[in-house]
Protein backbone atom coordinates (compact mmCIF):
# COMPACT_ATOMS: atom_id res chain seq x y z
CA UNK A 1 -39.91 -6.59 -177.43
CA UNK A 2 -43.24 -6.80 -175.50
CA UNK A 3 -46.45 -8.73 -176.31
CA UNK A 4 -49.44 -8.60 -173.74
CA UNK A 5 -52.87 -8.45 -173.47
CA UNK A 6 -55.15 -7.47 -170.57
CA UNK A 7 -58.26 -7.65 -172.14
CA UNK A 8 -59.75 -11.03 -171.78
CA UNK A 9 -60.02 -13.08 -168.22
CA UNK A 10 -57.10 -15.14 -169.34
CA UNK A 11 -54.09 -12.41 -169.57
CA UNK A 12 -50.62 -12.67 -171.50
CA UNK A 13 -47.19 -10.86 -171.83
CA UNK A 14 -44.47 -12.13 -174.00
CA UNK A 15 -41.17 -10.51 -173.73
CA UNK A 16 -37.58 -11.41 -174.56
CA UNK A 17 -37.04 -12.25 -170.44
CA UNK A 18 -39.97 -14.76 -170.53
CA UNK A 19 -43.89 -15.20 -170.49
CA UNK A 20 -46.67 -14.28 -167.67
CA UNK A 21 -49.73 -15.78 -168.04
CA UNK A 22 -52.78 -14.56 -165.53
CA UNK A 23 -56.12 -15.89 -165.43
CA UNK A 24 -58.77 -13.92 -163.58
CA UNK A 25 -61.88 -15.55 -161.45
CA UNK A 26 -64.65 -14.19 -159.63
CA UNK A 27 -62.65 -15.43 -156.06
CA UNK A 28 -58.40 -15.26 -157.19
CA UNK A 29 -56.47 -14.30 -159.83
CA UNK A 30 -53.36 -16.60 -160.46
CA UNK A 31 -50.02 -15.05 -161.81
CA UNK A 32 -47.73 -17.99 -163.97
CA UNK A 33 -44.31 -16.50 -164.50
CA UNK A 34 -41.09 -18.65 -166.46
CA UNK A 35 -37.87 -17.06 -167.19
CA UNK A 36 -34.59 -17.47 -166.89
CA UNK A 37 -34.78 -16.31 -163.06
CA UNK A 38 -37.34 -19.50 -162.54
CA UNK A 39 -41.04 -20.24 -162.55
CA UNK A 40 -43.02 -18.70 -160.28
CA UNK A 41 -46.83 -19.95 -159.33
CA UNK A 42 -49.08 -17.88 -157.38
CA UNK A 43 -52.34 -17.20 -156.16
CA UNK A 44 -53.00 -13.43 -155.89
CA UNK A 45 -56.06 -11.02 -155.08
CA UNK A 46 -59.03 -10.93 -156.91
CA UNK A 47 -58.02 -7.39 -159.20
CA UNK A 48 -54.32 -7.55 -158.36
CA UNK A 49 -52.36 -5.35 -160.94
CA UNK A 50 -48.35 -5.91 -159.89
CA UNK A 51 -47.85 -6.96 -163.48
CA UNK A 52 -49.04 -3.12 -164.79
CA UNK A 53 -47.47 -1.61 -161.99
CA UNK A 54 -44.25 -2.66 -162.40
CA UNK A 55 -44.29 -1.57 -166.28
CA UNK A 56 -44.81 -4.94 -167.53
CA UNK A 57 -41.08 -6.13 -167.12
CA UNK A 58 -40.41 -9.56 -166.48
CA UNK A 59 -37.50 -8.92 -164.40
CA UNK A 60 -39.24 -6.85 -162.17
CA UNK A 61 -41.84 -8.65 -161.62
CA UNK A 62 -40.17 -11.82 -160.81
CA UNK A 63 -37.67 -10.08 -157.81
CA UNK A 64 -41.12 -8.49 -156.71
CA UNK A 65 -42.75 -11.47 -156.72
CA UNK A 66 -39.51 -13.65 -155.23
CA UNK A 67 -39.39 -11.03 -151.93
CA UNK A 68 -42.87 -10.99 -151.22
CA UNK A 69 -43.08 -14.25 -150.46
């Protein structure tokens, strides 16, 4: 099951693998990612869309996320 929202400056997704939260500003977006894998804190680009590009799963987007770093 999937919950998410990308309509407001302040984005969700609920999932059974864990929750993303995003909040959007005029200078950075920052990703917040907890599941079972970890927590994950980040400052990304202004517009960034890995969590719709990688089909809104959790597990993807952590290992994404992990190997960029």
């Amino acid at each position: 099951m999937k919950v998410y929202s990308e309509r407001f400056p302040i984005k969700y997704l609920f999932s059974n693998y864990g929750i993303c939260l995003g909040v959007d500003t005029k200078k950075a977006s920052y990703l917040f990612l907890m599941s079972k894998m970890g927590i994950i804190f980040q400052k990304r680009p202004v517009g960034d869309t890995v969590v719709e590009d990688l089909d809104y799963e959790i597990p993807r987007i952590h290992e994404t996320l992990v190997h960029k770093e």
